[in-house]
Structures are given as C-alpha cells and as structure tokens.
C-alpha atoms as a PDB file:
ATOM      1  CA  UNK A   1     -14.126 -18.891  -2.450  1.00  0.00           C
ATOM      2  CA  UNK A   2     -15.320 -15.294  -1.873  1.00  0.00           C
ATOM      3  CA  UNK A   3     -18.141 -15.239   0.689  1.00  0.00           C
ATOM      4  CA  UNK A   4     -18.809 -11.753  -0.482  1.00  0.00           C
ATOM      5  CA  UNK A   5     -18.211 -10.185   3.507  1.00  0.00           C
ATOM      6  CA  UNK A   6     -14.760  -8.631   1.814  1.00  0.00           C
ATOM      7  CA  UNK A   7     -14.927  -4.890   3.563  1.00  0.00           C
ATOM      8  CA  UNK A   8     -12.544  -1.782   3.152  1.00  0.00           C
ATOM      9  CA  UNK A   9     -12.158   0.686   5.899  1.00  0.00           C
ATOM     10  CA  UNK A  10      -9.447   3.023   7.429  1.00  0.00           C
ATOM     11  CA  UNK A  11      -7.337   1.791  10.528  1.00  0.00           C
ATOM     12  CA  UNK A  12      -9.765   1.767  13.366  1.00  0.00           C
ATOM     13  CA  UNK A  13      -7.807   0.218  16.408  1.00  0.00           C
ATOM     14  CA  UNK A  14      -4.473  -1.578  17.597  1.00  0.00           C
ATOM     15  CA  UNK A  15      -5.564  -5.013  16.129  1.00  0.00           C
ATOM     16  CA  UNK A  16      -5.842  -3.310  13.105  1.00  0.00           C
ATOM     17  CA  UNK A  17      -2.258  -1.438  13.536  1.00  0.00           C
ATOM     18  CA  UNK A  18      -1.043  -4.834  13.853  1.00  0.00           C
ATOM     19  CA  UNK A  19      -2.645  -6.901  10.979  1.00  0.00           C
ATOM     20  CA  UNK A  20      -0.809  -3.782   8.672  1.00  0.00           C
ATOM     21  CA  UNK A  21       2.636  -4.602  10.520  1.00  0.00           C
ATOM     22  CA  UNK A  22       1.987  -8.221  10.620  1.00  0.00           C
ATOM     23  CA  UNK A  23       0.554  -8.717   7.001  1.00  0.00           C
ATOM     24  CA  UNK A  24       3.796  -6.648   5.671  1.00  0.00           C
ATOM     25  CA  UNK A  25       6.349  -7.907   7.947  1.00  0.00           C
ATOM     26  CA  UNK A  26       5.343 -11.701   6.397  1.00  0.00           C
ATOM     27  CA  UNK A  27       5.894 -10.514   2.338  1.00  0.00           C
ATOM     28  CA  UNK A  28       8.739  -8.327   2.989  1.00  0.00           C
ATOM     29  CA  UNK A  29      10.915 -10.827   5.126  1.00  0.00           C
ATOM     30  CA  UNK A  30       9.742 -13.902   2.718  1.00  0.00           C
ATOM     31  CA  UNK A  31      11.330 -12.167  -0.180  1.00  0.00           C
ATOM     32  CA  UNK A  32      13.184  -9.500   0.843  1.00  0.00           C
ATOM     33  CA  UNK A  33      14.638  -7.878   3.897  1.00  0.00           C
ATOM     34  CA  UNK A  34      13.084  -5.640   6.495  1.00  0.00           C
ATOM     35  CA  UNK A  35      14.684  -2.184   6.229  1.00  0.00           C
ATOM     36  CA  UNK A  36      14.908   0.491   8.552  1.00  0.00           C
ATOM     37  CA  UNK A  37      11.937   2.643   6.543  1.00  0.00           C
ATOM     38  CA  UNK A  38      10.074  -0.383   6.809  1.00  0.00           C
ATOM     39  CA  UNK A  39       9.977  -0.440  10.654  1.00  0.00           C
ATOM     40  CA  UNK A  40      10.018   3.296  10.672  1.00  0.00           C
ATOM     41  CA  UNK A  41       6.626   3.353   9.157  1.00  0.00           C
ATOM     42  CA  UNK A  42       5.120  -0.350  10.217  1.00  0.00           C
ATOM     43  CA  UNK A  43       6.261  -0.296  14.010  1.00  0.00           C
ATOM     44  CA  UNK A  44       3.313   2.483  14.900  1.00  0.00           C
ATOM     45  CA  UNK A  45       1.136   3.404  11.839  1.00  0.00           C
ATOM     46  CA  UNK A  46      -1.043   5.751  13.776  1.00  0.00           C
ATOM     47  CA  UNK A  47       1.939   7.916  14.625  1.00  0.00           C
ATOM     48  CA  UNK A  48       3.896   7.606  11.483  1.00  0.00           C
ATOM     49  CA  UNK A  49       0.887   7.223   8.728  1.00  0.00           C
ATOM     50  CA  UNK A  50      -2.291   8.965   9.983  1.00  0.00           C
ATOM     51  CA  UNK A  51      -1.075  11.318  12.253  1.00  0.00           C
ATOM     52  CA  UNK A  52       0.882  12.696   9.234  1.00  0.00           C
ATOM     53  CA  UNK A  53      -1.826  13.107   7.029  1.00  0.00           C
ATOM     54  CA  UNK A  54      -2.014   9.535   5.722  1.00  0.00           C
ATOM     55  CA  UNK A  55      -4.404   6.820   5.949  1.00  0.00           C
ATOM     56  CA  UNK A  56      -4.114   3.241   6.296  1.00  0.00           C
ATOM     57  CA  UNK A  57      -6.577   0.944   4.792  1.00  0.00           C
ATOM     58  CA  UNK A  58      -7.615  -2.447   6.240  1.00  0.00           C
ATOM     59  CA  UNK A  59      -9.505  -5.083   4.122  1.00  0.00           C
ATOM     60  CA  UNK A  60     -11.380  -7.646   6.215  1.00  0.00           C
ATOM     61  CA  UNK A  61     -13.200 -11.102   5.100  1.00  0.00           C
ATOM     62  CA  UNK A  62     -15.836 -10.835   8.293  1.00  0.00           C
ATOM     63  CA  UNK A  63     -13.182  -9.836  11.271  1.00  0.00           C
ATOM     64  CA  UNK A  64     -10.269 -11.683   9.775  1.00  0.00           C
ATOM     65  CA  UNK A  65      -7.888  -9.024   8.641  1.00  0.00           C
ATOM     66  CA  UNK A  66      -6.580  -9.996   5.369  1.00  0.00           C
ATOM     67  CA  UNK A  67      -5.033  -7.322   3.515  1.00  0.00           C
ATOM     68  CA  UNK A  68      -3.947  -3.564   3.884  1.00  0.00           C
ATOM     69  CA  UNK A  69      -2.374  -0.200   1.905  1.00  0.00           C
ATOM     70  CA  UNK A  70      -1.382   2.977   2.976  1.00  0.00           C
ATOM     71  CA  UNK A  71      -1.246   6.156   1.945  1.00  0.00           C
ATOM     72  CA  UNK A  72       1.611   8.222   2.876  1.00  0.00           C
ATOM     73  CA  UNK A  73       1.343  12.116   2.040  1.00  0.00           C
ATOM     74  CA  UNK A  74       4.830  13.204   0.540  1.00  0.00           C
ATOM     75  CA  UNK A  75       3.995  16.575  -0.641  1.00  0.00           C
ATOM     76  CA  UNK A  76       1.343  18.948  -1.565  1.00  0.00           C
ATOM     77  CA  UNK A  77      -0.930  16.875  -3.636  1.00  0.00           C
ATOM     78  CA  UNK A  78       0.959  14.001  -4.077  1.00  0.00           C
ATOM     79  CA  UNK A  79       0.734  10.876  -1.811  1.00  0.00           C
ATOM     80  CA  UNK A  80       2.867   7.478  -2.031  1.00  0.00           C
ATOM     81  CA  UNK A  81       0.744   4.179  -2.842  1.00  0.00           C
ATOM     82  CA  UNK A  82       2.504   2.176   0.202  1.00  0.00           C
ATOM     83  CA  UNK A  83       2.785  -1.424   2.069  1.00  0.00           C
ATOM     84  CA  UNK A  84       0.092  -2.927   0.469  1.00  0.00           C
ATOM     85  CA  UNK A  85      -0.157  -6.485   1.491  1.00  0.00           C
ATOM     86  CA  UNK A  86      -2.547  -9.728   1.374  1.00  0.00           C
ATOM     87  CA  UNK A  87      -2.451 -12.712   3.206  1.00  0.00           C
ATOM     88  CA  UNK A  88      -1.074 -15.900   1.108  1.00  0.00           C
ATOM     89  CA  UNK A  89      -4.186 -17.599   1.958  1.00  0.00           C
ATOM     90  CA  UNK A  90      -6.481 -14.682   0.572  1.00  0.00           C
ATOM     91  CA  UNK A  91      -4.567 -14.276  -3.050  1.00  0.00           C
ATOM     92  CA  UNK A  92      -6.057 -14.617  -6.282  1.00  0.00           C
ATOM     93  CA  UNK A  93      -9.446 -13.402  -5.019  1.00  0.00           C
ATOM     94  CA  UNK A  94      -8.957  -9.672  -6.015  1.00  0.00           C
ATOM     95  CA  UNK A  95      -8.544  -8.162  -2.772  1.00  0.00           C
ATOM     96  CA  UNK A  96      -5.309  -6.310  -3.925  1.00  0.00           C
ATOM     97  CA  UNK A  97      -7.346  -4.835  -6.707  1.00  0.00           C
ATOM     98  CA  UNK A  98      -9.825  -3.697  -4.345  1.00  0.00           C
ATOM     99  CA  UNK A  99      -7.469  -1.869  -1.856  1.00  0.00           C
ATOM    100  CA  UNK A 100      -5.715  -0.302  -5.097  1.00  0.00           C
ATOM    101  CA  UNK A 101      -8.966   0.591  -6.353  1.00  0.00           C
ATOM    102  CA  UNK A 102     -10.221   2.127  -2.573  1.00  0.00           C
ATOM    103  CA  UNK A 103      -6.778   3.652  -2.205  1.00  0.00           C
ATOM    104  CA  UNK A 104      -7.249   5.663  -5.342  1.00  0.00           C
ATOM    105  CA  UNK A 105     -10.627   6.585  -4.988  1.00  0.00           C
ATOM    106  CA  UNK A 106      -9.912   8.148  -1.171  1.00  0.00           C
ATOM    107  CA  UNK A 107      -6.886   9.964  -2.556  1.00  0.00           C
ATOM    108  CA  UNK A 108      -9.310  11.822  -5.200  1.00  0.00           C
ATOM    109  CA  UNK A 109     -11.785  12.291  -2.431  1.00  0.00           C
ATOM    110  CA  UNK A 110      -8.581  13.847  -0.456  1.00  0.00           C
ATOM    111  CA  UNK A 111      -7.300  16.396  -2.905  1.00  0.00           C
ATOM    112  CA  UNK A 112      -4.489  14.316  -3.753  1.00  0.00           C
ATOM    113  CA  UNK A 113      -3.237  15.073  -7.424  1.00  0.00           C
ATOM    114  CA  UNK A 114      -1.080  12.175  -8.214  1.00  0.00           C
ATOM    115  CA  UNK A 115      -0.107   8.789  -6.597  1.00  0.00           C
ATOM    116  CA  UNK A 116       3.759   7.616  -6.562  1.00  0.00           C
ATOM    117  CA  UNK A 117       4.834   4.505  -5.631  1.00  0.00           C
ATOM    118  CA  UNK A 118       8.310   1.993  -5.417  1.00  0.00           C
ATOM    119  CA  UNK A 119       8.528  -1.810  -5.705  1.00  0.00           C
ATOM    120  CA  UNK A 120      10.738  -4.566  -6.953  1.00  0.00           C
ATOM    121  CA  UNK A 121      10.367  -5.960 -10.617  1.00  0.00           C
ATOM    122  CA  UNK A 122      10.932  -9.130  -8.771  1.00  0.00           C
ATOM    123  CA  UNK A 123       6.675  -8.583  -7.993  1.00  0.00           C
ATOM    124  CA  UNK A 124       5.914  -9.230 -11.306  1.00  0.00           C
ATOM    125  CA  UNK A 125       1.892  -9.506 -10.587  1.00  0.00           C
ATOM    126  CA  UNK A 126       2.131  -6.571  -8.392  1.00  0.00           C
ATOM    127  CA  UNK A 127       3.831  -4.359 -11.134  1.00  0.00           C
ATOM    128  CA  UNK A 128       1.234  -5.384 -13.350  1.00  0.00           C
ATOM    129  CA  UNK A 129      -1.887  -5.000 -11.483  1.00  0.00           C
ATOM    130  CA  UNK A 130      -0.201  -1.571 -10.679  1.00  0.00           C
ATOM    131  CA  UNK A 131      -0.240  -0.869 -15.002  1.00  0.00           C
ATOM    132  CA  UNK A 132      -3.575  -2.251 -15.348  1.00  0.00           C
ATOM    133  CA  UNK A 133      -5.279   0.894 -13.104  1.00  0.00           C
ATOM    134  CA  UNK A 134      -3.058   3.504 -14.772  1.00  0.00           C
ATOM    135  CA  UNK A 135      -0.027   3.712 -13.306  1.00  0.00           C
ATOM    136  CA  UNK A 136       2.818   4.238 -15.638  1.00  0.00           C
ATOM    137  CA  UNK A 137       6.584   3.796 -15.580  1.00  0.00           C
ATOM    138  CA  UNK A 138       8.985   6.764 -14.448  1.00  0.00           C
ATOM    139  CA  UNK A 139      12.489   7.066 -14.102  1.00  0.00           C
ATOM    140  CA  UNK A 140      13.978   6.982 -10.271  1.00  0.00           C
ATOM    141  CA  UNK A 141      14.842  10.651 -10.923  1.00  0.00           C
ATOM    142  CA  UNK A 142      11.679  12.037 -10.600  1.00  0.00           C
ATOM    143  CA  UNK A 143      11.082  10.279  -7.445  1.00  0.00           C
ATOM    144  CA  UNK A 144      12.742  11.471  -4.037  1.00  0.00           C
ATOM    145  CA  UNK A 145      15.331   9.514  -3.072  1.00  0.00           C
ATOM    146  CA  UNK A 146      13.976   5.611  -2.231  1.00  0.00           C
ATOM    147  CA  UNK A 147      15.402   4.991   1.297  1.00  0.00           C
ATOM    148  CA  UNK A 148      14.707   1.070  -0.229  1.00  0.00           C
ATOM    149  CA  UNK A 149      17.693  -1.259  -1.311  1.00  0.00           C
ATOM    150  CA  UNK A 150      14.925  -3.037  -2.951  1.00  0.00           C
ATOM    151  CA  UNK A 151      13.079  -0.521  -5.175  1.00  0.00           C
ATOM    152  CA  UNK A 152      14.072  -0.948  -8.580  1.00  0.00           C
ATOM    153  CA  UNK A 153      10.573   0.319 -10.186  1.00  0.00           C
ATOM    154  CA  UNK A 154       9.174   3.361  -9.868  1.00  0.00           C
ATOM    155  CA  UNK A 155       5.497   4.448 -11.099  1.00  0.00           C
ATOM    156  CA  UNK A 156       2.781   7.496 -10.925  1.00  0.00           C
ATOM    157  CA  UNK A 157      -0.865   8.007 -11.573  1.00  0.00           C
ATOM    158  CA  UNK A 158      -1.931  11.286 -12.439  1.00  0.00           C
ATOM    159  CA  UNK A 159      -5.280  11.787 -10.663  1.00  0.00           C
ATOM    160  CA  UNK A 160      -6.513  14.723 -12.409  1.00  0.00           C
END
C-alpha cells in the first residue's frame, strides 16, 4: 500500500551513502556478482558520484530509504542512468518509475543532452520500464567500453 510519504531527493548524508551501497549491493549479489566498478562507484558515492559531477538520488517512504539512482557524468552532455535499485519489499509500487522519471527530469535541468545506460536482459521489467520512458536500443559500439561482465543491453535517451 502506498501511504503517499514516497519522497525524491539528492544524497544528503552517510545513511543515505549507505542505503545506495546497501540497496545495490542486495540486487547485484542476488543475481549477479559484485564487480570491481561496482565497488569502485558504491564503496563512497560522495567521492566517486557527486564529487564528479554526478548526483545520487534517494527515494524515501517517511525515513525508510527504499530506493536510489545515480547519475554518473561520462562526457560533455551525456550522463549514464546508473545503480538504480528498490527494496524487494517496496516493488510493484512505482518507485522505480519515479526515480527514472526524477533522474531524467534533473538531467534536463543539468544540461545533460542524452542519458546512456547498461543492464542485463536477464532484468526483463527493468529493460522494459527503461523502453516505456524513451529509451531505445543501441549497439555496444556506441557505448564506451562496459567495465561489466554482465551488461548485455545497452540503451540511450536523447534529451533534446
């Protein structure tokens, strides 16, 4: 049941730095395996995501962290839809939407011209949530190389 206290803002403390490692650390490990990038970017978001130009979004039901993106900046105007997680407990209530949907808005707001992002086509309902707000299907040639074992789908979203 949605109590309607669901709240998006950027990464405002250490809780919050943990909730992002914690919440992806728990989806990544279930089905997959935790990589070196993973850790490179998860183990200190502040230093690795914001302090680079990034942001980190936190979605809360009250003060219960429950979900989180990121954007990473990967070159002039284009920044990487990233580690976007929500707790198994929290599914189904459109709270992924809603971060995609925040994400995207701030990177207009930012300057950002288009979004890329990697997955698995193992996460079939993320692959399609990510098609149903416009991202489309691109070959892994136009992406910089994935430093990912696991990405076997590649997308954009033109922004302007």
């Amino acid at each position: 049941m949605d109590t309607g206290t669901i709240t998006i803002a950027p990464l405002r403390d250490t809780a919050d730095a943990q909730a992002f490692h914690d919440l992806n650390v728990a989806w990544i490990s279930e089905l997959f395996v935790v990589e070196d990038a993973d850790r490179a970017v998860l183990v200190d978001a502040e230093r690795s995501i914001v302090a680079a130009g990034g942001t980190v979004l936190i979605a809360r039901d009250g003060e219960e962290r429950i979900g989180c993106v990121a954007l990473l900046r990967v070159g002039e105007g284009v920044a990487e839809l990233a580690k976007m997680a929500v707790a198994p407990e929290h599914r189904g209530r459109g709270i992924g939407r809603r971060l995609i949907t925040a994400a995207i808005d701030l990177a207009r707001e930012s300057g950002v011209r288009r979004l890329v992002l990697e997955s698995n086509s193992s996460l079939v309902p993320a692959v399609r949530m990510y098609e149903s707000v416009g991202f489309r299907h691109v070959s892994p040639e136009t992406h910089a190389p994935t430093p990912y074992a696991r990405a076997d789908v590649f997308m954009d979203l033109d922004l302007v």
